[in-house]
N, C-alpha and C. Protein backbone atom coordinates (compact mmCIF):
# COMPACT_ATOMS: atom_id res chain seq x y z
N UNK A 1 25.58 3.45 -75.66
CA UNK A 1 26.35 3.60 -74.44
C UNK A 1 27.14 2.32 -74.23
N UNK A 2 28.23 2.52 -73.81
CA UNK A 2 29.28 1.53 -73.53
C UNK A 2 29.49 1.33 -72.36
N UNK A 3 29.58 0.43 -71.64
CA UNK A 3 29.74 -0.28 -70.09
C UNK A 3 30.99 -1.25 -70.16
N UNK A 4 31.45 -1.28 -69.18
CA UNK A 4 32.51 -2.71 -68.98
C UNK A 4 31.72 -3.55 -68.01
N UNK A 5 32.34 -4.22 -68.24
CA UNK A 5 31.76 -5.79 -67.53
C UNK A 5 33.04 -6.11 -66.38
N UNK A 6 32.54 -6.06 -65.45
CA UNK A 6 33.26 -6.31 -63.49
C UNK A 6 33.02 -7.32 -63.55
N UNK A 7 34.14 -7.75 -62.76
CA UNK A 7 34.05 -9.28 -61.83
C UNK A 7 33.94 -8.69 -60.19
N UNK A 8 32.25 -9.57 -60.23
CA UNK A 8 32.18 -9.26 -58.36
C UNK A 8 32.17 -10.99 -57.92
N UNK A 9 33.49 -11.12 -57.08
CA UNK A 9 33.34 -12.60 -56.53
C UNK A 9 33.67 -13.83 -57.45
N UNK A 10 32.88 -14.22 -58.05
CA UNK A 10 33.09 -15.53 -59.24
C UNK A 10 32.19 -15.30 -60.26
N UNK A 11 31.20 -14.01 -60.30
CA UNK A 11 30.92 -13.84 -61.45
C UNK A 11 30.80 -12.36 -61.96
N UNK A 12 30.64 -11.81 -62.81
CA UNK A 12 30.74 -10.80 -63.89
C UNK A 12 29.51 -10.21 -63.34
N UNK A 13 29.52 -8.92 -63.63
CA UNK A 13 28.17 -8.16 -63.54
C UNK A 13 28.43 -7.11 -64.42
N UNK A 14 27.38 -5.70 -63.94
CA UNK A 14 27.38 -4.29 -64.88
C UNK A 14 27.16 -3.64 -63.80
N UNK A 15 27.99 -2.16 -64.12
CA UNK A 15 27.31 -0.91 -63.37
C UNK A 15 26.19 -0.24 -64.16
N UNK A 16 25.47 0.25 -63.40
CA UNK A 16 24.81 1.25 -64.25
C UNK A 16 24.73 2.80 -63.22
N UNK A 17 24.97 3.97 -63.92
CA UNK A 17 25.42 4.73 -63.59
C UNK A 17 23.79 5.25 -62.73
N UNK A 18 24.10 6.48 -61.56
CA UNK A 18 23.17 7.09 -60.83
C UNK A 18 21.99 7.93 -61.99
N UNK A 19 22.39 8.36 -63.21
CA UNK A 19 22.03 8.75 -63.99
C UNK A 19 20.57 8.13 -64.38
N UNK A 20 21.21 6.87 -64.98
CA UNK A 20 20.48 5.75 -65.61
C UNK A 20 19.58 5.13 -64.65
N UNK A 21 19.83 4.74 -63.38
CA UNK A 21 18.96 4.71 -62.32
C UNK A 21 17.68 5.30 -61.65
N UNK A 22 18.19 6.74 -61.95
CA UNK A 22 16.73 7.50 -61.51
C UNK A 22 16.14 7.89 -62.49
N UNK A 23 16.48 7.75 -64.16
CA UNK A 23 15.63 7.89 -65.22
C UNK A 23 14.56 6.99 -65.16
N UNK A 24 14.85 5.84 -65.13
CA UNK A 24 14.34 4.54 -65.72
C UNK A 24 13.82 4.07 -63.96
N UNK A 25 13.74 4.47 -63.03
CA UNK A 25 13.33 4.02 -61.43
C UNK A 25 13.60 3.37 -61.36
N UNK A 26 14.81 2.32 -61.47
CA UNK A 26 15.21 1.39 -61.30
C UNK A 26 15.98 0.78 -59.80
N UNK A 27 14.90 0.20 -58.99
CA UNK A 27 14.71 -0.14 -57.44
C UNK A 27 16.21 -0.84 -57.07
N UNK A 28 15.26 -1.89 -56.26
CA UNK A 28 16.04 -3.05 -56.74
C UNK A 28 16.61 -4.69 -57.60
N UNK A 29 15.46 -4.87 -58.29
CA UNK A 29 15.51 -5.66 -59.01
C UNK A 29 15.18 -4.81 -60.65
N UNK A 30 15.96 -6.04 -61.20
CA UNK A 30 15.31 -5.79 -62.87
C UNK A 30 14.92 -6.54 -63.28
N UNK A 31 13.95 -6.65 -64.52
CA UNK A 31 13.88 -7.49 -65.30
C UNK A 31 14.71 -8.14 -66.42
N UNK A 32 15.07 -9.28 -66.40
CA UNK A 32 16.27 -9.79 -67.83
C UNK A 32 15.06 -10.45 -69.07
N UNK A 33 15.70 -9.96 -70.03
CA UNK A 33 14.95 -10.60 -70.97
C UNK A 33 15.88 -11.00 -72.17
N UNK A 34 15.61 -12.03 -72.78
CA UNK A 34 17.10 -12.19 -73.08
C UNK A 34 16.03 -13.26 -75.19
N UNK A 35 16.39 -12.35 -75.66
CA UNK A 35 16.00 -12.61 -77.04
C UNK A 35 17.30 -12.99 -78.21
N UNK A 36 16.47 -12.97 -79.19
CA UNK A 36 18.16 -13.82 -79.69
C UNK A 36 18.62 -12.20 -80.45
N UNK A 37 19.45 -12.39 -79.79
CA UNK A 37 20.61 -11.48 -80.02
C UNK A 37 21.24 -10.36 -79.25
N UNK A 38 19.76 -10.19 -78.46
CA UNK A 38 19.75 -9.22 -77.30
C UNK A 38 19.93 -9.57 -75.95
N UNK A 39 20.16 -8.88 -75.47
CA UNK A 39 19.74 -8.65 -73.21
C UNK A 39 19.26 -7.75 -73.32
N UNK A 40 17.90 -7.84 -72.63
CA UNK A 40 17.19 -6.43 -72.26
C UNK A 40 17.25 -6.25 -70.58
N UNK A 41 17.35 -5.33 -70.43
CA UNK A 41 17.52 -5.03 -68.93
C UNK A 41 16.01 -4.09 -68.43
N UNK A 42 15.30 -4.41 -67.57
CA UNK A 42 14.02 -3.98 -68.17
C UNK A 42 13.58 -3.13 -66.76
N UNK A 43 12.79 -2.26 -65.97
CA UNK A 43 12.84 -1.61 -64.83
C UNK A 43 11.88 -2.95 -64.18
N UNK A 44 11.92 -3.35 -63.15
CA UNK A 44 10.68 -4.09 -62.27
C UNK A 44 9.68 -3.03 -62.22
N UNK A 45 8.49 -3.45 -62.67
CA UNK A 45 7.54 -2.66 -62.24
C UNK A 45 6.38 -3.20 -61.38
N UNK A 46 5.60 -2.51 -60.34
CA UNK A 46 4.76 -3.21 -59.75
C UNK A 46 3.48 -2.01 -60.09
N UNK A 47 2.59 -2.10 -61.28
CA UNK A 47 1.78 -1.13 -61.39
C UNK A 47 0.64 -1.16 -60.32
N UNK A 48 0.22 -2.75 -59.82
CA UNK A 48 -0.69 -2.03 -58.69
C UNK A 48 -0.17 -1.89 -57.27
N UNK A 49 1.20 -1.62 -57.20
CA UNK A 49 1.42 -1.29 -55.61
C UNK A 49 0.70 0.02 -55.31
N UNK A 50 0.02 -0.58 -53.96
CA UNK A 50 -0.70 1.10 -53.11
C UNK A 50 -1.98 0.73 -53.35
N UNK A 51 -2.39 0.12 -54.31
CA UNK A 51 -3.95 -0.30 -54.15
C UNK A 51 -4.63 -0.27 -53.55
N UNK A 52 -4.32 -1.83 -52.50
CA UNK A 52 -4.88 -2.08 -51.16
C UNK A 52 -5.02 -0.98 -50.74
N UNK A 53 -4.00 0.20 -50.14
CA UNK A 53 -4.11 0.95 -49.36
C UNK A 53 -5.35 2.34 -49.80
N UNK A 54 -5.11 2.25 -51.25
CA UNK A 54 -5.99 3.24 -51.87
C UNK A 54 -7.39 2.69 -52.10
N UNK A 55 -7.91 0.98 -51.86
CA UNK A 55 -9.29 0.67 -51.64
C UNK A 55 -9.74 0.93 -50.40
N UNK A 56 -8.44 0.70 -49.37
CA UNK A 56 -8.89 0.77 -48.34
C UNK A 56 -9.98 2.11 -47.42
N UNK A 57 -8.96 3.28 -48.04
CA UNK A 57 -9.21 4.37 -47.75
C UNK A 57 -10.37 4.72 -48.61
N UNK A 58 -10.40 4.58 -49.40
CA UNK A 58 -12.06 4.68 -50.26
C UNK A 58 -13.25 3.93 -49.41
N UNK A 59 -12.99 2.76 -49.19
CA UNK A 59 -14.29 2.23 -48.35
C UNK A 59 -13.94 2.85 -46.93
N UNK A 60 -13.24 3.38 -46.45
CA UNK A 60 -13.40 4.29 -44.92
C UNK A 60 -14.45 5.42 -45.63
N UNK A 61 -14.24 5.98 -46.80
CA UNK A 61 -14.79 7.32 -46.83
C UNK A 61 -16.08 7.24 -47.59
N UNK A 62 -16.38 5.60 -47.99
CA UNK A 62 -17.69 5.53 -48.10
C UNK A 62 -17.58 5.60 -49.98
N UNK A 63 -16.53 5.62 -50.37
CA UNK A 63 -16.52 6.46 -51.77
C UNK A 63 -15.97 4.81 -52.76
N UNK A 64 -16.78 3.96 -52.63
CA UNK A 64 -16.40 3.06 -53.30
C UNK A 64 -17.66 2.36 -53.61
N UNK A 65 -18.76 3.05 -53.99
CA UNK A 65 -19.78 2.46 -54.43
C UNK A 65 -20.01 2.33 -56.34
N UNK A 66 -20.52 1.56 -56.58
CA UNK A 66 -20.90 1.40 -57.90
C UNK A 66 -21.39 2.82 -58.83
N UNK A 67 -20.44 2.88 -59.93
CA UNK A 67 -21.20 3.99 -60.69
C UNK A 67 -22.19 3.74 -61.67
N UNK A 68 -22.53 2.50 -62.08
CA UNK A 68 -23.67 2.20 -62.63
C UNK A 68 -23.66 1.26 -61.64
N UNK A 69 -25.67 0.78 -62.47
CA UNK A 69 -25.77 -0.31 -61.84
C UNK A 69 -25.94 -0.95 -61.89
N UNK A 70 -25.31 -2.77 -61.28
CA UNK A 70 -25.05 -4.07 -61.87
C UNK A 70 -25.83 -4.82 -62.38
N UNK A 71 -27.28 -4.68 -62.58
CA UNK A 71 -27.86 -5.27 -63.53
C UNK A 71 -28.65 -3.99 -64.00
N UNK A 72 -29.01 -4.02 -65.76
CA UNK A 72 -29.94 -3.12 -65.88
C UNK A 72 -31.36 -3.04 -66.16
N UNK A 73 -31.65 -3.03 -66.03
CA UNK A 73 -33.73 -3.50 -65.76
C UNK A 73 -34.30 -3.37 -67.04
N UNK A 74 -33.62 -3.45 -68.26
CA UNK A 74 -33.88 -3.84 -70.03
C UNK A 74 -33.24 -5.24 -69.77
N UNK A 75 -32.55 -6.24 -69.10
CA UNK A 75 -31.47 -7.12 -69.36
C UNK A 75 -32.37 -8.24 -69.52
N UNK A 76 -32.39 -8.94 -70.69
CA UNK A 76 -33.49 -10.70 -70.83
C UNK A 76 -32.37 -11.28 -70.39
N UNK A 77 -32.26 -12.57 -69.23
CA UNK A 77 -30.94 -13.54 -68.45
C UNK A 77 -31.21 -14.83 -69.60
N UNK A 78 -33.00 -14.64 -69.71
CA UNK A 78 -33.36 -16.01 -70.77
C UNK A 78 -32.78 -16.40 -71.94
N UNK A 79 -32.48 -15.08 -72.55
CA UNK A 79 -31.78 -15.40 -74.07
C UNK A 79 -30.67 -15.48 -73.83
N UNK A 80 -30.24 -15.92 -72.57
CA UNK A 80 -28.12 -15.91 -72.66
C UNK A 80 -28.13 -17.31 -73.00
N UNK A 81 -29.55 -18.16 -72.61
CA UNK A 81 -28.95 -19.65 -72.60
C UNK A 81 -29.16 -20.39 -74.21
């Protein structure tokens, strides 16, 4: 794919089309990555946004307890040292 290169103000930028935008979720920031020979233009990702909100609601509903359990009653602590 071929793009032109704009002047916004005093420096150069890129469009990228509505297309390319909602493929790739591309917010408002990107990532640049810039290797020799390349520009990568990369989506920002934030994989744990919503977390918080999704621990939160687990400990309201009580549903955030351990599925095993943290020590197991075969475990020698003596031979770690």
């Amino acid at each position: 794919m071929e793009i032109s290169v704009i002047s916004i103000g005093n420096s150069k930028g890129i469009r990228l089309s509505k297309t390319v935008l909602e493929k790739y979720n591309i917010q408002d920031s990107l990532e640049l990555i810039l290797e020799k020979n390349y520009i990568i233009l990369k989506p920002k990702t934030s994989p744990r946004k919503g977390w918080d909100k999704a621990f939160k609601k687990m400990h309201e509903a009580a549903d955030d307890q351990l599925l095993l359990p943290d020590v197991f009653t075969d475990e020698v602590f003596e031979s770690w040292s």
